[in-house]
Protein backbone atom coordinates (compact mmCIF):
# COMPACT_ATOMS: atom_id res chain seq x y z
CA UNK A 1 102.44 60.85 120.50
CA UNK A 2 101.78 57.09 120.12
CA UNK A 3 100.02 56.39 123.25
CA UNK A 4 98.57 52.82 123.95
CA UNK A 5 96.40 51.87 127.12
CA UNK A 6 95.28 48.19 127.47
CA UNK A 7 92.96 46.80 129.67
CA UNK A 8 94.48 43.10 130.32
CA UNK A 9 93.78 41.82 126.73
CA UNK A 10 92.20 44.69 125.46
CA UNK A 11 93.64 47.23 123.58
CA UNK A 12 91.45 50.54 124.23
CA UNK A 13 94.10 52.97 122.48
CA UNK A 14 96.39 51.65 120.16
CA UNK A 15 99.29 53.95 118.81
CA UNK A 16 97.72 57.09 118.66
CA UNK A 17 98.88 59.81 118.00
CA UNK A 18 97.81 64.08 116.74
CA UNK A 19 98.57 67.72 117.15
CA UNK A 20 96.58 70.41 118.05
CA UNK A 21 97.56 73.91 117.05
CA UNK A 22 97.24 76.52 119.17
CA UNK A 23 93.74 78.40 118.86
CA UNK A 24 92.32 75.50 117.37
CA UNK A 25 89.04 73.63 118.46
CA UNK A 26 89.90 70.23 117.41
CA UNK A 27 86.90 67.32 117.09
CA UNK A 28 87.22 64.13 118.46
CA UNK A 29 85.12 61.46 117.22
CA UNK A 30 84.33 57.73 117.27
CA UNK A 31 81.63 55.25 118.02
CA UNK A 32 80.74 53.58 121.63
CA UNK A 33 84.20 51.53 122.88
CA UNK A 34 86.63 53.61 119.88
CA UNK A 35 88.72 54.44 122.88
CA UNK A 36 87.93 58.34 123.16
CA UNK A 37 87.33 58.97 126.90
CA UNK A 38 90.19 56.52 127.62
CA UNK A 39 92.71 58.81 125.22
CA UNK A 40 91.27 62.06 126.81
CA UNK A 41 91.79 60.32 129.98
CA UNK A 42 95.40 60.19 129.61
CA UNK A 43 95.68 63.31 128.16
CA UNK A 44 94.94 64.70 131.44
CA UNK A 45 96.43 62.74 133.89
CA UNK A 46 94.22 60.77 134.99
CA UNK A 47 95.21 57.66 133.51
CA UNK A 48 99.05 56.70 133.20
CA UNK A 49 99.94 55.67 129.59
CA UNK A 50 101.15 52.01 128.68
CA UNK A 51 103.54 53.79 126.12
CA UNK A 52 103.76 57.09 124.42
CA UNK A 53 103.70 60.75 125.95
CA UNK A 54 101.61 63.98 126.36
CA UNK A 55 103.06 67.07 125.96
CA UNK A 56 100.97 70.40 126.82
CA UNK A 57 101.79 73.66 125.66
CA UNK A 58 105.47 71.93 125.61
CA UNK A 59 105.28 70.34 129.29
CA UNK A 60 106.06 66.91 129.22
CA UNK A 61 102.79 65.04 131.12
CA UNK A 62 104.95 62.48 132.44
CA UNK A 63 107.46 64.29 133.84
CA UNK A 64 106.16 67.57 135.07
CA UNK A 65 102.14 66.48 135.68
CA UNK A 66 101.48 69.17 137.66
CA UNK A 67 102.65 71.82 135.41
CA UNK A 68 100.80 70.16 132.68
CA UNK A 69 97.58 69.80 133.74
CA UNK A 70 97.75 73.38 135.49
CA UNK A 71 97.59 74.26 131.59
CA UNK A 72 94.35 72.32 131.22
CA UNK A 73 90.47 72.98 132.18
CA UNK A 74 89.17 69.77 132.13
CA UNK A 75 85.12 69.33 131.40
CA UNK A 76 84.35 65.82 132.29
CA UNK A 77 81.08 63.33 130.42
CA UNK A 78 79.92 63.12 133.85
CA UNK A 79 79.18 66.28 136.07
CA UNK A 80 81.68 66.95 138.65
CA UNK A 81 79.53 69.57 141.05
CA UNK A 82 78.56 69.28 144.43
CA UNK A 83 74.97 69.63 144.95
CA UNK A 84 73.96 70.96 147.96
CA UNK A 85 76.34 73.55 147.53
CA UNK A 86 75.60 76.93 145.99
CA UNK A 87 77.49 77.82 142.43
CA UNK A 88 79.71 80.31 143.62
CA UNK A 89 80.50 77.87 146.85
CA UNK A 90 81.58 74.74 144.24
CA UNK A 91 83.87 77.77 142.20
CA UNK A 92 84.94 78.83 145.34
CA UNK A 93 85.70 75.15 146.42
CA UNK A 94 87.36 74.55 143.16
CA UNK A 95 89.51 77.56 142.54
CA UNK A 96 91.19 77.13 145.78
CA UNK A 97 92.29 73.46 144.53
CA UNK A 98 94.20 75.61 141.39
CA UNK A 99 95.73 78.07 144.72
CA UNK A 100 93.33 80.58 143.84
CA UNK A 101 92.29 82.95 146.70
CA UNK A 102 91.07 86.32 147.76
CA UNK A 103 90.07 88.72 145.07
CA UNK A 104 91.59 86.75 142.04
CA UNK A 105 89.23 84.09 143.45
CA UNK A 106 86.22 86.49 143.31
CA UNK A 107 87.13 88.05 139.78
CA UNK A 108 87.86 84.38 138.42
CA UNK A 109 84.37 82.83 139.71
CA UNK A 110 82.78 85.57 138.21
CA UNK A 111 83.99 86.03 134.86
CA UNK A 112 83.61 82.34 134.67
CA UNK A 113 79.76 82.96 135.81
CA UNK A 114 79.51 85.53 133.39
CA UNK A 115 80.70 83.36 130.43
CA UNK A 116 78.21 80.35 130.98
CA UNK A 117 75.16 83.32 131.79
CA UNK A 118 74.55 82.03 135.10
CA UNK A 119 75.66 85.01 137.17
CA UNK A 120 71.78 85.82 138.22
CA UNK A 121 71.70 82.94 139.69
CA UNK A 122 74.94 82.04 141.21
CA UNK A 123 73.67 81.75 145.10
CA UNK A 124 71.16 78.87 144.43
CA UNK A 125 72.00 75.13 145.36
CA UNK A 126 72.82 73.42 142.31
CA UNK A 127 70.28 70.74 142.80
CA UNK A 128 67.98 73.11 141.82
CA UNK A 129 69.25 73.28 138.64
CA UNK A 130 68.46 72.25 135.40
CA UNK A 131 70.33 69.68 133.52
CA UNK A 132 71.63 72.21 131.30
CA UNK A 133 72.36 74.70 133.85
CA UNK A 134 74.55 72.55 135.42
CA UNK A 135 76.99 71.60 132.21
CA UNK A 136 77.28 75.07 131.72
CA UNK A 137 78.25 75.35 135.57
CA UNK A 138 80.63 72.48 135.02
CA UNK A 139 81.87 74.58 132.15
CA UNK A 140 82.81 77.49 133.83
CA UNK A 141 84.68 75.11 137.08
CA UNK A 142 87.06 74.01 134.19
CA UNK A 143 87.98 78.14 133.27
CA UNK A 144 88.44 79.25 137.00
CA UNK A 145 92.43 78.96 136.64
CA UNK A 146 92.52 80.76 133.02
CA UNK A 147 93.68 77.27 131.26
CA UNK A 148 95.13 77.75 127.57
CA UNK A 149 93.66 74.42 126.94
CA UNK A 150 90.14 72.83 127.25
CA UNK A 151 89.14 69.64 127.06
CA UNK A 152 85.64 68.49 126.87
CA UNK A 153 84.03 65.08 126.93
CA UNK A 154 80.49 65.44 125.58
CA UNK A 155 79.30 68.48 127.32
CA UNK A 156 76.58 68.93 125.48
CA UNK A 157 74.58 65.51 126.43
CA UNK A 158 70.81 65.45 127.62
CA UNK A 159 70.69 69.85 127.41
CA UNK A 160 67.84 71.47 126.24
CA UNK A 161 68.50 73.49 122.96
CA UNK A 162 69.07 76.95 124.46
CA UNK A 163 71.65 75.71 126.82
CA UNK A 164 73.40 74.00 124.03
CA UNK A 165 73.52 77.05 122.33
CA UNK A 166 74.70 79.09 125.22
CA UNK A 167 77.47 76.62 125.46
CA UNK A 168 78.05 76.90 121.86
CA UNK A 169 78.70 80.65 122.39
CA UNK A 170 80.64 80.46 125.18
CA UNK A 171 82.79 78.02 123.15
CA UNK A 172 83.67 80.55 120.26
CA UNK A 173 84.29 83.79 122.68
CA UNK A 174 86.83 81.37 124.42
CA UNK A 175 88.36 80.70 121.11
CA UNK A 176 88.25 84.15 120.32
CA UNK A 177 90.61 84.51 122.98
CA UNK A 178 93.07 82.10 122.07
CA UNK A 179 91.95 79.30 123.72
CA UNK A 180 92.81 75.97 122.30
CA UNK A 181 90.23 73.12 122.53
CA UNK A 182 89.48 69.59 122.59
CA UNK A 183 86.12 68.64 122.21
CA UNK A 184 84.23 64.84 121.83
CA UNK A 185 80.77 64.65 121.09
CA UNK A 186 78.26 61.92 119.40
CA UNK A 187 76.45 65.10 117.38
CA UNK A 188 78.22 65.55 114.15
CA UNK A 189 76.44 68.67 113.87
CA UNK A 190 78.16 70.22 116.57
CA UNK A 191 81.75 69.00 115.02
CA UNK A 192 80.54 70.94 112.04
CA UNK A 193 79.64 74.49 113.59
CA UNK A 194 83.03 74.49 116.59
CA UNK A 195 85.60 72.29 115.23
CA UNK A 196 88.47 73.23 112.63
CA UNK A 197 89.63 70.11 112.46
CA UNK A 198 88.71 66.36 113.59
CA UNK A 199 90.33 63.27 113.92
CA UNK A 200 87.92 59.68 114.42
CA UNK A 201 88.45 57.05 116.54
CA UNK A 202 87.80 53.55 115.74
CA UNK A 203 88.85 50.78 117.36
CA UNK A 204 91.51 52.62 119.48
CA UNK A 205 93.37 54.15 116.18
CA UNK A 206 92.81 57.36 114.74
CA UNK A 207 91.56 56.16 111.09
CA UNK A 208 91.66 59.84 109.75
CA UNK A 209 92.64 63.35 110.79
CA UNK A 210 92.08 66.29 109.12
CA UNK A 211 90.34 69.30 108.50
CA UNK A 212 86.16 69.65 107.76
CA UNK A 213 86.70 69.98 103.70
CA UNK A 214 89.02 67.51 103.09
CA UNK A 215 87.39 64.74 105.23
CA UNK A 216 84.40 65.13 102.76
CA UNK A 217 86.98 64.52 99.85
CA UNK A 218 86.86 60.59 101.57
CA UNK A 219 83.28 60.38 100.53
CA UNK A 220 82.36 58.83 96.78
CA UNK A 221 80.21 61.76 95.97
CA UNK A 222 80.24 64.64 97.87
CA UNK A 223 76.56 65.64 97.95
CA UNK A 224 73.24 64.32 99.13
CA UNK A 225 70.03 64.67 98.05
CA UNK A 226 66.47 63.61 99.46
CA UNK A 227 63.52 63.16 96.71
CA UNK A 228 60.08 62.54 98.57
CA UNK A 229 57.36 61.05 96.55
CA UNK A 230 53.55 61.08 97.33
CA UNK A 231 53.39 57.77 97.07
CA UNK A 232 56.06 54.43 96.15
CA UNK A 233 55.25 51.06 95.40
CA UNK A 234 55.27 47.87 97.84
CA UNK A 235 58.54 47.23 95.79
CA UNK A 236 61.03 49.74 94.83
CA UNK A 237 63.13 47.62 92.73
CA UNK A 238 62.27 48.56 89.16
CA UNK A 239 62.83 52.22 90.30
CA UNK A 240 66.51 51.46 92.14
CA UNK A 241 67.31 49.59 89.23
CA UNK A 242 66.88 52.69 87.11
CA UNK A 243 68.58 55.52 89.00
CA UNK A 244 71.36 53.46 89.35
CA UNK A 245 71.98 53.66 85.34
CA UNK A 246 72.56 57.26 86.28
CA UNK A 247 76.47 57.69 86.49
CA UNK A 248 75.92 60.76 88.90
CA UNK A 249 74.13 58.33 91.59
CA UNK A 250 76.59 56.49 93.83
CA UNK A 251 74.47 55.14 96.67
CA UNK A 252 70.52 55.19 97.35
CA UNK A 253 68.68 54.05 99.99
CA UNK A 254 64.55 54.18 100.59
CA UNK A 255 62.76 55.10 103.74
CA UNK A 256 59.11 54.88 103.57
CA UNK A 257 58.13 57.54 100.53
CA UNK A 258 61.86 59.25 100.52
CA UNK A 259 65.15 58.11 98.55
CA UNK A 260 68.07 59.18 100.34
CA UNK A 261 70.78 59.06 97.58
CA UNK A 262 74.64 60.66 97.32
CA UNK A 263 75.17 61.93 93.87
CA UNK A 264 78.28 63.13 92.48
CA UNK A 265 76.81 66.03 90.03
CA UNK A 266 73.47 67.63 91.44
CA UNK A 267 72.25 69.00 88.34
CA UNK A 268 72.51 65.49 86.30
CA UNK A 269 71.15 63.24 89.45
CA UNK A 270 68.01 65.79 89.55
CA UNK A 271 67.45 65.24 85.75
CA UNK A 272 67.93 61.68 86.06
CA UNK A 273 65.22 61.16 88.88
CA UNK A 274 62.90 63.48 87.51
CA UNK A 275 62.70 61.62 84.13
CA UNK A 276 62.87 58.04 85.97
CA UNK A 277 60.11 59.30 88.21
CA UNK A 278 58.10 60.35 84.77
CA UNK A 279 58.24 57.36 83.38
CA UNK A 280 57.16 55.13 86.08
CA UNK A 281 54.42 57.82 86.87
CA UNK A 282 55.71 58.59 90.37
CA UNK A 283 54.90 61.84 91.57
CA UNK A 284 57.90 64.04 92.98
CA UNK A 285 56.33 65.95 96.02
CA UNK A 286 60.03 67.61 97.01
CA UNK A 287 63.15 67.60 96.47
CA UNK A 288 66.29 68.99 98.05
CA UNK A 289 70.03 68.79 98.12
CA UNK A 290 72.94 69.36 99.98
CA UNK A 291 76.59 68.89 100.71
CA UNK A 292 77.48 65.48 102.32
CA UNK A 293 77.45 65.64 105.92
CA UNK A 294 79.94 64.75 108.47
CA UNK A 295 77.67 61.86 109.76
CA UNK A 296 78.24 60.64 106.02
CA UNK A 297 81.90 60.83 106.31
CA UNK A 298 81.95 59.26 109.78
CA UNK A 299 79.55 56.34 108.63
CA UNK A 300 81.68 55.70 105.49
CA UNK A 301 85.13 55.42 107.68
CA UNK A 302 83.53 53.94 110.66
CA UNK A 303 80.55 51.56 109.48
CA UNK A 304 76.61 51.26 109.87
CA UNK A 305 76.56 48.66 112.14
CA UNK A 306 75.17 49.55 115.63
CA UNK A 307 77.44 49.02 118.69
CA UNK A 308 77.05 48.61 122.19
């Protein structure tokens, strides 16, 4: 609830403030510098706020921090493994930092093992692993203590597909169980197949919260649609110029052979580029349609422009 962190004159996290219900996998999003690892940050404890307060599972952050984060199974952007050690050795090393020990220390490393698929091979050093092998392992350091909430900060960056995947599974089952999650990513896709509800980031605010269907409702048409002709001329002005008469089309954009256009009614936009494309004698090679996507939504509230 309205927390603000500044970093001498600039303001990384400005008044920000959102719920997450219990059960829920909740999507954080925002482009490079919005101020997302610095608001997770806080919301563990590992950076003290400027104003505003954290409360877990009804533990105040501020006053109770080790109770709090106790609650929380924290997956950080960058890996947090040792090496040279073996997988069960860094659980083993980690679970006795949450006052795990003895056979609920054994039963805990291995469920967690279990969960991420890594349980074959659990004695090798991790610097044998692959780079998804090792998120997954970072995964399952963050469920050692049974945490009713997770937070995780891109864990999903530079994996292979099947470990993405794996980690997508391992994701719902801990839902499935209750679990209640916090997840950040950069893939919008991702957002769209976990998350029940998102809130972006830009510029340190949260510029909109709410769930999957209703963020499309932000969009001026709510479906896309990608026409791909065999061939378009040097200039594609007369042919813009045209769909646009069409009431149905509310943006269009051309890459190479392919218009990329939102259309409020499917059915109308389709007749509209069919007949445009007849009369300019354009030949229509495909065609296909679709809801919006998130990326749509997030570029509409957030911007085109590239940032570093």
């Amino acid at each position: 609830q309205g927390l603000s962190k500044s970093f001498g004159a600039a303001k990384a996290v400005d008044n920000v403030s959102f719920s997450i219900p219990e059960g829920c996998c909740f999507g954080l999003l925002g482009p490079n510098g919005a101020g997302k690892t610095t608001c997770i940050s806080m919301i563990v404890g590992i950076l003290p706020c400027d104003a505003g307060t954290v409360n877990i599972g009804g533990i105040d952050m501020g006053k109770d921090p080790f109770a709090a984060r106790m609650l929380i199974g924290y997956v950080p952007q960058d890996l947090a493994l040792y090496e040279d050690l073996s997988a069960i050795d860094n659980l083993r090393f980690f679970a006795t930092l949450y006052g795990l020990g003895g056979k609920k220390l054994q039963a805990s490393a291995d469920a967690a093992l279990d969960l991420v698929g890594l349980q074959d091979r659990a004695s090798e050093a991790v610097k044998k692993y692959s780079g998804g092998m090792k998120r997954r392992l970072n995964i399952a350091v963050a469920l050692l203590h049974d945490p009713a909430f997770l937070v995780l900060d891109e864990p999903t960056v530079g994996v292979d597909p099947q470990s993405r995947n794996s980690i997508f599974e391992s994701l719902k089952s801990l839902q499935a169980r209750g679990k209640t999650i916090l997840y950040t990513t950069h893939y919008m896709e991702e957002v769209e197949k976990l998350c029940d509800r998102v809130a972006i980031m830009d510029h340190g605010k949260v510029v909109a919260e709410d769930n999957l269907e209703d963020l499309h409702k932000l969009l001026p048409a709510q479906n896309a649609m990608t026409v791909d002709f065999e061939t378009l001329p040097d200039t594609s002005g007369e042919l813009i110029r045209a769909l646009e008469r069409s009431s149905a089309i509310t943006h269009i954009e051309v890459k190479e052979h392919t218009l990329h256009l939102t259309v409020d009614d499917i059915g109308t936009a389709s007749t509209a580029v069919i007949e445009v494309a007849r009369s300019q004698g354009l030949k229509i090679t495909g065609l296909a349609s679709a809801k919006a996507s998130l990326e749509e939504v997030f570029l509409q509230i957030t911007g085109r422009t590239l940032r570093d």
